[in-house]
Protein backbone atom coordinates (compact mmCIF):
# COMPACT_ATOMS: atom_id res chain seq x y z
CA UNK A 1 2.98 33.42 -1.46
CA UNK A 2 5.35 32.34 -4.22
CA UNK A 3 4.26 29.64 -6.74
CA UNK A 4 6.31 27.30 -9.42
CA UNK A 5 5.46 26.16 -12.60
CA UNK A 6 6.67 23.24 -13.88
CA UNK A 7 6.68 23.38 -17.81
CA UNK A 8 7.07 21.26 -20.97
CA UNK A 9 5.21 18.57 -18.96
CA UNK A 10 3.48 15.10 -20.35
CA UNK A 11 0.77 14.59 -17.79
CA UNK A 12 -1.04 11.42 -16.31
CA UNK A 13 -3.12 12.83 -14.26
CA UNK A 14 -4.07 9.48 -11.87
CA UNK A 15 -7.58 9.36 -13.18
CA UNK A 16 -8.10 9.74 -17.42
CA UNK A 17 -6.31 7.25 -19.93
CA UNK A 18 -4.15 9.55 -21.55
CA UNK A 19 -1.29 11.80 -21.64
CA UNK A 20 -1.83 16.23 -21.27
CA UNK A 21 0.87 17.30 -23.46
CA UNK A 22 2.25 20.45 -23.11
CA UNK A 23 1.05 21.30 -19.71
CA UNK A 24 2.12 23.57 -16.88
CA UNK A 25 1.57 22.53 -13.04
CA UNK A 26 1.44 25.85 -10.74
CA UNK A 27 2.50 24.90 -7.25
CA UNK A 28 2.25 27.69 -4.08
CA UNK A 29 5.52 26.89 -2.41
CA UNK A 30 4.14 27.25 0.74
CA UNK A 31 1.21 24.62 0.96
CA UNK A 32 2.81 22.40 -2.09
CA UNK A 33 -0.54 22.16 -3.89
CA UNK A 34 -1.39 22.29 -7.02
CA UNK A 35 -3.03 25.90 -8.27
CA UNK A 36 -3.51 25.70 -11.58
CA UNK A 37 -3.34 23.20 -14.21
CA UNK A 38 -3.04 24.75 -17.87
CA UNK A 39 -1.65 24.62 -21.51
CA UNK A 40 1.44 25.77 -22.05
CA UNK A 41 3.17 28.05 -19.69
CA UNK A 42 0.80 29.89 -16.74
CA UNK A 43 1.57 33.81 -16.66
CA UNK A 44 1.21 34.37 -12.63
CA UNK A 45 4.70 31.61 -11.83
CA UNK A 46 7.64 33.17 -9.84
CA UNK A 47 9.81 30.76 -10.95
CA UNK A 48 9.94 28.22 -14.01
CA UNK A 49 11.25 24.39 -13.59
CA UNK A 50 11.37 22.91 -16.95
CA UNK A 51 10.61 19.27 -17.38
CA UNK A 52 11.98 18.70 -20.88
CA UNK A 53 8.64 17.12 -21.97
CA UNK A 54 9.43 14.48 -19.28
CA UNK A 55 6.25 12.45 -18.27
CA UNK A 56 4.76 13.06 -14.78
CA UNK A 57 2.61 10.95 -12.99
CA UNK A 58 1.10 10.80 -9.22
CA UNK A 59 3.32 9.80 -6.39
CA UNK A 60 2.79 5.95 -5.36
CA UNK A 61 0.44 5.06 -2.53
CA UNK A 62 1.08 1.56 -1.37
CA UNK A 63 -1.72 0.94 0.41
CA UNK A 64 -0.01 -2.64 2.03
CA UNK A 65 4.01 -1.98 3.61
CA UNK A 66 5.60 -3.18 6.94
CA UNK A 67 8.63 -0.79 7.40
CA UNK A 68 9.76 -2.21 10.85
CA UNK A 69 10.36 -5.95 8.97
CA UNK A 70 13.89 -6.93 7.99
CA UNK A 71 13.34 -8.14 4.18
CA UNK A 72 16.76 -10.60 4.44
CA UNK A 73 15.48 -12.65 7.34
CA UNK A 74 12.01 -15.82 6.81
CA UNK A 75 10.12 -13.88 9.43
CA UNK A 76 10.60 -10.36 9.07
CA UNK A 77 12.74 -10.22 12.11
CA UNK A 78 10.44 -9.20 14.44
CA UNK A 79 12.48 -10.01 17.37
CA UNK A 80 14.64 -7.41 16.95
CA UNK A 81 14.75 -4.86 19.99
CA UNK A 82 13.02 -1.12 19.58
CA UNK A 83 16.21 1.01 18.31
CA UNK A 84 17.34 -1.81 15.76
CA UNK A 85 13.13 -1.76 14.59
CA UNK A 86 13.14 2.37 14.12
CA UNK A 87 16.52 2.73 12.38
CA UNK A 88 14.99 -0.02 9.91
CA UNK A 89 12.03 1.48 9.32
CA UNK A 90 13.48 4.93 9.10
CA UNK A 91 16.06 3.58 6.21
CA UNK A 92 12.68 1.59 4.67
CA UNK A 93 10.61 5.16 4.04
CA UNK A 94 13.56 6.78 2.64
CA UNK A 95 13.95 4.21 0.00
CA UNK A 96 10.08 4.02 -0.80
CA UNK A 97 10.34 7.45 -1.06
CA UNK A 98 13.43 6.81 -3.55
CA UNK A 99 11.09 4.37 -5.55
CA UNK A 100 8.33 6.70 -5.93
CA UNK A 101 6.20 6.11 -3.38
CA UNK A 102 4.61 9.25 -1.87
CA UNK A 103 2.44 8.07 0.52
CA UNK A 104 1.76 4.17 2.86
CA UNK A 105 -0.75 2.25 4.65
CA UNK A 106 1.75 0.43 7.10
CA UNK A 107 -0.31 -2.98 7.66
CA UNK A 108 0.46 -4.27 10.88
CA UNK A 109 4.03 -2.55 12.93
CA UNK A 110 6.30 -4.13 16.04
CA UNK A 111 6.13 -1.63 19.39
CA UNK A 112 3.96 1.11 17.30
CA UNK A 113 6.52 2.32 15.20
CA UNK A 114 4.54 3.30 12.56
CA UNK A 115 2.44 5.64 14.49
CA UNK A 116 5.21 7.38 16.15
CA UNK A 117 7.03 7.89 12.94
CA UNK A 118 4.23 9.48 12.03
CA UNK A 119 4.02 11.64 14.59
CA UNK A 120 7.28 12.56 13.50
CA UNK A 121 6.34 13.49 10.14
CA UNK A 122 3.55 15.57 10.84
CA UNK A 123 5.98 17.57 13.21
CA UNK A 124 8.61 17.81 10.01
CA UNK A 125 11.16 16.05 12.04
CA UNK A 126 11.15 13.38 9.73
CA UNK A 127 11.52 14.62 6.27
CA UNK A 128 12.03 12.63 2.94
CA UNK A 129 9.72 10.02 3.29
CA UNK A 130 5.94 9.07 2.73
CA UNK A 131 3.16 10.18 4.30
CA UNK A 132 2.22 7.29 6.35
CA UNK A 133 -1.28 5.83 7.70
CA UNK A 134 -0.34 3.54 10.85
CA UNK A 135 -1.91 0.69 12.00
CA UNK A 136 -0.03 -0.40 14.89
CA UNK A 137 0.00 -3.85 16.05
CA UNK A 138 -2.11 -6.29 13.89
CA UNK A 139 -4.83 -8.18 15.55
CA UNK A 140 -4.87 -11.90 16.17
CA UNK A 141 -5.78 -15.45 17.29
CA UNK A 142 -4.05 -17.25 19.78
CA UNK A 143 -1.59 -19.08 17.94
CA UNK A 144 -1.91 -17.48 14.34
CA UNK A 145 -0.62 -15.69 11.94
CA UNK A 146 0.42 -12.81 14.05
CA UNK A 147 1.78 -14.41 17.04
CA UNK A 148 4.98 -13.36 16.64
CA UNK A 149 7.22 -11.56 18.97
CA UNK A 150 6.24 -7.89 19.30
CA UNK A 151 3.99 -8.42 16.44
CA UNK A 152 0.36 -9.11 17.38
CA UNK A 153 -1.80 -8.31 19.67
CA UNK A 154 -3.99 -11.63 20.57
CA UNK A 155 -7.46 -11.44 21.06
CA UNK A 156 -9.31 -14.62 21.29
CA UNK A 157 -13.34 -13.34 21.52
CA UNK A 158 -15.25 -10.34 20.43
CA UNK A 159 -14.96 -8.52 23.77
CA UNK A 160 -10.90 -9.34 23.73
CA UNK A 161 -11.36 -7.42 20.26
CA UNK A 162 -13.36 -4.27 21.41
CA UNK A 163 -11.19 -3.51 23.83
CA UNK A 164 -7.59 -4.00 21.76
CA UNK A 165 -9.12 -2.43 19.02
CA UNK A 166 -10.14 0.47 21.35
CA UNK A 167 -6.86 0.66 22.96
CA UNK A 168 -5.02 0.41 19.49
CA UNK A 169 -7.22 3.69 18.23
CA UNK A 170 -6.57 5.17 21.68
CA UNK A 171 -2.28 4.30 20.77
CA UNK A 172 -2.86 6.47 17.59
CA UNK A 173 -3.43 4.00 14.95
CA UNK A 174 -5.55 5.18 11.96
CA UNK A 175 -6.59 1.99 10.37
CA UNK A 176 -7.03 -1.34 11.42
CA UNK A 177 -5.06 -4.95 10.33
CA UNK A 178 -6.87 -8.21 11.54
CA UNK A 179 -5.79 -11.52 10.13
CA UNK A 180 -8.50 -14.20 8.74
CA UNK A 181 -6.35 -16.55 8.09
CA UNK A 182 -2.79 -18.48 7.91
CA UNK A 183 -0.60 -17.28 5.72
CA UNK A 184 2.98 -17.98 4.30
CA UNK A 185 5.28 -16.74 6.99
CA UNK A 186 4.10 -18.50 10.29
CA UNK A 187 4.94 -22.37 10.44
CA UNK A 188 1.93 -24.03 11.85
CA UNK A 189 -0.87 -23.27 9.85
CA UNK A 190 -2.11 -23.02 6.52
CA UNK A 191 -3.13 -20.26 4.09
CA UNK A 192 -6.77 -21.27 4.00
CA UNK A 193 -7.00 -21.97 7.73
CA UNK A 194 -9.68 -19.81 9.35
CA UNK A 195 -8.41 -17.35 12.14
CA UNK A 196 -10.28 -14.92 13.62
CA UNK A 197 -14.31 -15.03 13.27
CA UNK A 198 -16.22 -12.95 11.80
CA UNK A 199 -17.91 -12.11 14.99
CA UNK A 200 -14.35 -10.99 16.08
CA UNK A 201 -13.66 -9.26 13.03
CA UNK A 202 -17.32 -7.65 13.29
CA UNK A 203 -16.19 -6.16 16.05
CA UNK A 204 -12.83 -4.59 14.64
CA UNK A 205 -15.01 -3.14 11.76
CA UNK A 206 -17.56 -1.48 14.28
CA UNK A 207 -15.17 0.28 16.49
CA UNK A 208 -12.95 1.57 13.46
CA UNK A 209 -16.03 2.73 11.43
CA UNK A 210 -17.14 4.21 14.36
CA UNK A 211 -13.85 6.64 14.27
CA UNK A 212 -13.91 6.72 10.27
CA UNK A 213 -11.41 4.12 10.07
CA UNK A 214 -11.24 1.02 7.47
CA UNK A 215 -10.10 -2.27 8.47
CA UNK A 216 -7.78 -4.04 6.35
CA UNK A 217 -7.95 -8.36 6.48
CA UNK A 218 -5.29 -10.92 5.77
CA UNK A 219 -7.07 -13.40 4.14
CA UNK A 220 -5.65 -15.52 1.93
CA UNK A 221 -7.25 -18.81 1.58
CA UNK A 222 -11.13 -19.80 2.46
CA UNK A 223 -13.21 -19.79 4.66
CA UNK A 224 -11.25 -16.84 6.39
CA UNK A 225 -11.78 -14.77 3.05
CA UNK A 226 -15.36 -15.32 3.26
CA UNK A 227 -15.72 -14.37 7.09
CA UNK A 228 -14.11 -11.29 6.47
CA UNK A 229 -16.15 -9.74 3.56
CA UNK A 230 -19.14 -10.67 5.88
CA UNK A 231 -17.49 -8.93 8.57
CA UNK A 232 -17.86 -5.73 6.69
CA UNK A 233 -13.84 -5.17 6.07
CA UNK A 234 -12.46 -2.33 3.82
CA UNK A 235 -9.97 -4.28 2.20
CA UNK A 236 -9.13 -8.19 1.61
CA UNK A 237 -5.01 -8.16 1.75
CA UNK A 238 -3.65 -10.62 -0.82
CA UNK A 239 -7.19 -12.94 -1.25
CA UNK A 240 -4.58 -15.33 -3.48
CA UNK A 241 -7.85 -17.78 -3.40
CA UNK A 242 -10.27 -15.33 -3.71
CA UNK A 243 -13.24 -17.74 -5.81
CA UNK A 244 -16.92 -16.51 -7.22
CA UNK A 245 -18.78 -16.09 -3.73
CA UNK A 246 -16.27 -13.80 -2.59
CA UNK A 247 -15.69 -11.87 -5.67
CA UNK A 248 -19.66 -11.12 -5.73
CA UNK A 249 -19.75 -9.83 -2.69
CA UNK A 250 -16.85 -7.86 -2.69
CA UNK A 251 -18.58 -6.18 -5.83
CA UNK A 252 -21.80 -5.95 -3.80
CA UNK A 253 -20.09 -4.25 -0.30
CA UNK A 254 -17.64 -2.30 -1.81
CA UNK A 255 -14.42 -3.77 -0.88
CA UNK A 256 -11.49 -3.17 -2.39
CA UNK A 257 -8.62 -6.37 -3.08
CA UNK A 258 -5.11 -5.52 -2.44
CA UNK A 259 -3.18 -8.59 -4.48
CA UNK A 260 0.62 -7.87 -3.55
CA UNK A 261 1.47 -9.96 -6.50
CA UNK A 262 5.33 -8.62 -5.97
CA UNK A 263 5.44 -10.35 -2.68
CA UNK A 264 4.81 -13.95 -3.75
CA UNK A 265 7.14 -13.05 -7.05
CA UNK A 266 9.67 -12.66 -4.22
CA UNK A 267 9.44 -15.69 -2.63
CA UNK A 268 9.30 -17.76 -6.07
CA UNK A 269 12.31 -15.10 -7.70
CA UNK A 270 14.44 -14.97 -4.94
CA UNK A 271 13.98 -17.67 -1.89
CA UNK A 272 14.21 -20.96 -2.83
CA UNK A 273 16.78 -22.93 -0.55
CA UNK A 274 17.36 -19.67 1.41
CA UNK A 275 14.53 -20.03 3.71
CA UNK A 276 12.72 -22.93 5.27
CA UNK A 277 10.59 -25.44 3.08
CA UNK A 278 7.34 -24.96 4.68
CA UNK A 279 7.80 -21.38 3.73
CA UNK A 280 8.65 -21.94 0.34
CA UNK A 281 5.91 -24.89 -0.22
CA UNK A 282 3.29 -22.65 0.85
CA UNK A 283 3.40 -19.48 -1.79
CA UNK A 284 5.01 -21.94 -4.29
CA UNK A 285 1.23 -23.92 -3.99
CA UNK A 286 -0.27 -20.51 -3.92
CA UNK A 287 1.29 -18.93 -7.23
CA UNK A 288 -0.03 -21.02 -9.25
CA UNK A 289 -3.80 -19.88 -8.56
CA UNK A 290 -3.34 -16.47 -7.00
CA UNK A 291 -2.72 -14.49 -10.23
CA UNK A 292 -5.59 -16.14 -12.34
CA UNK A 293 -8.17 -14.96 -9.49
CA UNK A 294 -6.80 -11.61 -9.21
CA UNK A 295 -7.29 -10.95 -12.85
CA UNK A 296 -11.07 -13.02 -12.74
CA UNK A 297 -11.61 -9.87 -9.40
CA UNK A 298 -10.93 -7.31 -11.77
CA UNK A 299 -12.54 -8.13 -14.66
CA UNK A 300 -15.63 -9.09 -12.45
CA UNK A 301 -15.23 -4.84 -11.03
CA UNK A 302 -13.77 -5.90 -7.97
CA UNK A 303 -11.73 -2.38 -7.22
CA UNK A 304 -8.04 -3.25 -6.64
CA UNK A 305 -5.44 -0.77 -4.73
CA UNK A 306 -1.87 -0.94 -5.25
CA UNK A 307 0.22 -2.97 -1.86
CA UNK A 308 3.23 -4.95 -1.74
CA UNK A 309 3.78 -6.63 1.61
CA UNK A 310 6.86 -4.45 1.52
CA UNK A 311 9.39 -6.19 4.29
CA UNK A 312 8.51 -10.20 3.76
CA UNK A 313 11.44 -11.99 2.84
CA UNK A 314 13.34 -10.57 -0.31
CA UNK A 315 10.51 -8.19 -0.86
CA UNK A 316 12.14 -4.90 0.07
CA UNK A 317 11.24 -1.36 0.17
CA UNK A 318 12.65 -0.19 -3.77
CA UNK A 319 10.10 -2.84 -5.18
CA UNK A 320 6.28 -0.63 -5.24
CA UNK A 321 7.08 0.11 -8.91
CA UNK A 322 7.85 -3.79 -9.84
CA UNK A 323 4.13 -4.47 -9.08
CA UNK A 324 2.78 -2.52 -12.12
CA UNK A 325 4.39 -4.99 -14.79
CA UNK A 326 3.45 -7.73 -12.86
CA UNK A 327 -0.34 -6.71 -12.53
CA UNK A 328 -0.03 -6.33 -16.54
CA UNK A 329 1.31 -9.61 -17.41
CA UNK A 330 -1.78 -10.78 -15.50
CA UNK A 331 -4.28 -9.06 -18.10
CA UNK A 332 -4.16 -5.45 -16.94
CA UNK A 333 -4.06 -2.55 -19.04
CA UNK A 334 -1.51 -0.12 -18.10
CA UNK A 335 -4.20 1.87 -17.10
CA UNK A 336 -5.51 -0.42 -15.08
CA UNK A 337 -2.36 -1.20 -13.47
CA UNK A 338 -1.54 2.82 -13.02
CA UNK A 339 -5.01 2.91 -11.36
CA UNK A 340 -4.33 0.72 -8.67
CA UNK A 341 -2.53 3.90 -6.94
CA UNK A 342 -5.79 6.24 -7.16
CA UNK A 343 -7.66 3.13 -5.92
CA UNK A 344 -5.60 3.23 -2.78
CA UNK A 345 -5.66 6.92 -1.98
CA UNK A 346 -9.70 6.31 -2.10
CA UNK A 347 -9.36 3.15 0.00
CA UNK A 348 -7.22 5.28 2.55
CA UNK A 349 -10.04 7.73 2.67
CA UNK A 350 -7.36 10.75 1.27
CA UNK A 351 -8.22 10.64 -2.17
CA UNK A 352 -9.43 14.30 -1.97
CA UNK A 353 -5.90 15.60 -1.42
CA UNK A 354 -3.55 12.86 -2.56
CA UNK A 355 -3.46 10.04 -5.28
CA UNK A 356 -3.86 12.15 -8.90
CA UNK A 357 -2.92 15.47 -9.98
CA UNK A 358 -5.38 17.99 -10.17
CA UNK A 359 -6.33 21.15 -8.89
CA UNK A 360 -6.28 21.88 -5.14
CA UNK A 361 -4.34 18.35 -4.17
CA UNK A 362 -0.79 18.11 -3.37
CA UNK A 363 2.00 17.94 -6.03
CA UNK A 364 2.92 14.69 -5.09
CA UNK A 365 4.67 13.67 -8.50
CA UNK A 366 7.62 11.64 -10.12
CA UNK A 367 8.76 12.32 -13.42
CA UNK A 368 9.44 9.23 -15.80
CA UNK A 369 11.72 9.33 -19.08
CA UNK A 370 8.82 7.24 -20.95
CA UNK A 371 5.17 7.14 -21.37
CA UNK A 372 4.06 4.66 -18.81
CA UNK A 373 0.39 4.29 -20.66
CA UNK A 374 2.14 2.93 -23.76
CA UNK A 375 5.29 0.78 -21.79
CA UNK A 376 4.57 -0.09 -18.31
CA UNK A 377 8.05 -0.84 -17.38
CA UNK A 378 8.55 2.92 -17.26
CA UNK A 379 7.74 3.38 -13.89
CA UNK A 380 10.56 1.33 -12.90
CA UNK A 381 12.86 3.89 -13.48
CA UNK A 382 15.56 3.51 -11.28
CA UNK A 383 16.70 7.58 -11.22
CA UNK A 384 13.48 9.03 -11.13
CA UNK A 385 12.90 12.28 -9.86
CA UNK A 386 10.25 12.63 -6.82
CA UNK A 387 8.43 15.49 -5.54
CA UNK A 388 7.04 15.50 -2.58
CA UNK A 389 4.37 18.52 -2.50
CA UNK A 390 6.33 20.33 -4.69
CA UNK A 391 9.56 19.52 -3.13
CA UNK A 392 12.01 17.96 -5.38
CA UNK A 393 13.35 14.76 -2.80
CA UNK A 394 15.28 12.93 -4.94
C-alpha cells in the first residue's frame, strides 16, 4: 500500500471557519482516502506532492444538475434521441468535473441516463467525472411541469405514484424528483400553480424512505411548496417563494432548501430576447423575491445545500462555482456559502465519506490560488487543479 502526502497545504476542511496552515494530507493510493491529517510533513509518505502553500478545499457536491439537458436550447432539449442525450451528458460531467465539482445529485434525467452512467462509473469505465446519485425520470402531473418528451413520468393519483416510484427504484434510481409545482420552463402554467398533491407526493416519500432514499421537490411558488414539506420531502428545489409557514416547518422537519440562485441569474444575465417571453416573464417576476427569501431561510436555520439546475437555458455545466458569490451577495458569509457543499453531501446521505476533508473520507479536493474564507470569488478559479480521491484530474 503506497500513500502520498501532499505538503505546504492551506486547509478548509468543509466543516470549521478557518484555514490549517501548514498541513500535510496522507492519501493510500489505492483506496484514495485520506490517512492522516497532520502539521507539517507526515514521516510514513512514499512520495511528496508539494502544494506551494496553495489553499485546498473539498470537491463540490451539487446536489441539483440535469446532465442530459442541452443548456443553448428554452427547454433543455429533451427531444433529442438517446445517443445525442449520452454524448451530452458525458461532455456535461467532464466539465463539472473541470469546475470542481466532485460529486452530483442528477434531479430528474431523459431515458435513465443518469443511472446508467453511473453504472458506468462504478465499473471505472467512465473516468474523470463526478460521482453521481441518479434519479431517473422525474415524477409528474398530467400536463405539468415535467411533461415533456422523454422527460417525466406522469402519474395522476397516489396508486399511479407507488407503482412509478417502485418501478423507478426497481430502474436503479437512488433518489427521487417529484414536481409541486409550475415552474419557468413549461409554457402553460405558473410557478405557484399546485401540481402534484401531497397525497401523491406522500406516497413518493414512503416508498423512497422505505429504501433509504430522499425525495427531492420542485416547488417554487405556493401552495405546491407547502404540500410538499407536508409530504415529508428531503429537499424543496429552488422554493423562490418560500414565505414564514414554510420556512417554520422546514426548520421543524428537517428539510433542507436547495436555492439554485445561478439558474435564475442565467435567465436574467444571459436570455433576454433569446428565448420566448413567457419564459423570460416568469423568472424575471420571480428574481425579484426569490433571493430576499432565501437569505430570510437561512437566517431563520433553514439548512441550505449547494444545486444549480445545471442544463436550463444558459446555465451550463462550468457554472457550480458561480453560485458561491451569488449566495454571498445575498447576506452569506463565505462560510456560509462554502457550507452549502457539506450541506449537500449530508442531504445525499454520503456525508460520512465525501463532502469535507478529514480522516478516513476520500481526498476529493481542488486547490485554489486564494483564500476562499476571506474572497469568495476564489473558487471561481478557472485553472484549478482537481483531485478526485487522490487522483490529480485536471
Amino acid at each position: 500500500m503506497t500513500k502520498t502526502a501532499y505538503t505546504n497545504v492551506n486547509l478548509f476542511n468543509g466543516i470549521d471557519d478557518k484555514i490549517q496552515s501548514n498541513t500535510t494530507l496522507v492519501v493510500d493510493d489505492e483506496s484514495g482516502k485520506i490517512t492522516k491529517i497532520c502539521e507539517g510533513i507526515a514521516p510514513e509518505a512514499d512520495q511528496t506532492v508539494d502544494l506551494q502553500n496553495k489553499y485546498v478545499i473539498p470537491g463540490l457536491i451539487n446536489c441539483h444538475t440535469h446532465i442530459i439537458m442541452d443548456p443553448l436550447t428554452p427547454d433543455g432539449g429533451s427531444e433529442s434521441d438517446v445517443v445525442s442525450s449520452t454524448v451530452r451528458a458525458v461532455k456535461h460531467l467532464h466539465d463539472l468535473l473541470k469546475s470542481g465539482v466532485t460529486y452530483i445529485r442528477e434531479c430528474g434525467s431523459t431515458y435513465n441516463i443518469d443511472i446508467a452512467l453511473n453504472n458506468l462509473i462504478k465499473k471505472n469505465k467512465l473516468t474523470k467525472v463526478p460521482e453521481i446519485v441518479p434519479a431517473g425520470h422525474p415524477f409528474s402531473m398530467t400536463g405539468g411541469h415535467g411533461d415533456l418528451p422523454n422527460f417525466g413520468v406522469l402519474v395522476d393519483s397516489p396508486d399511479e405514484m407507488r407503482k412509478a416510484v417502485r418501478q423507478g427504484i426497481k430502474a436503479g434510481a437512488k433518489a427521487i424528483k417529484v414536481m409541486a409545482t409550475g415552474g419557468v420552463m413549461t409554457e402553460n402554467d405558473s410557478l405557484d400553480d399546485p401540481q402534484l398533491s401531497e397525497a401523491e407526493m406522500h406516497v413518493a416519500v414512503e416508498e423512497a424512505h422505505h429504501k433509504g432514499l430522499t425525495v427531492a421537490a420542485h416547488a417554487e411558488g405556493n401552495p405546491g411548496i407547502l404540500n410538499a414539506i407536508k409530504a415529508g420531502v428531503d429537499s424543496i428545489e429552488h422554493g423562490f417563494y418560500v414565505n414564514d409557514e414554510e420556512i417554520k416547518l422546514m426548520i421543524e422537519k428537517g428539510t433542507y432548501l436547495t436555492p439554485t440562485i445561478v439558474g435564475a441569474w442565467a435567465f436574467i444575465e444571459y436570455a433576454p430576447g433569446k428565448i420566448p417571453d413567457w419564459e423570460m416573464n416568469k423568472i424575471a417576476a420571480a428574481w425579484k423575491d426569490l433571493r430576499g427569501n432565501i437569505t430570510k431561510a437561512k437566517n431563520a436555520g433553514v439548512k441550505i445545500t449547494l444545486g444549480t439546475d445545471a442544463g436550463t437555458p444558459f446555465n451550463d455545466f462550468t457554472m457550480t462555482p458561480e453560485e458561491l458569490p451569488l449566495l454571498v451577495e445575498q447576506g452569506f458569509t463565505n462560510f456560509e456559502a462554502l457550507e452549502t457543499s457539506y450541506n449537500s453531501a449530508k442531504l445525499l446521505k454520503i456525508a460520512d465519506e465525501y463532502g469535507s476533508l478529514e480522516e478516513g473520507k476520500y481526498a476529493d479536493f481542488l486547490v485554489l490560488d486564494e483564500n476562499p474564507l476571506e474572497k469568495i470569488s476564489a473558487v471561481v478559479q478557472k485553472d484549478k487543479a482537481v483531485y478526485k480521491k487522490g487522483k490529480r484530474a485536471y
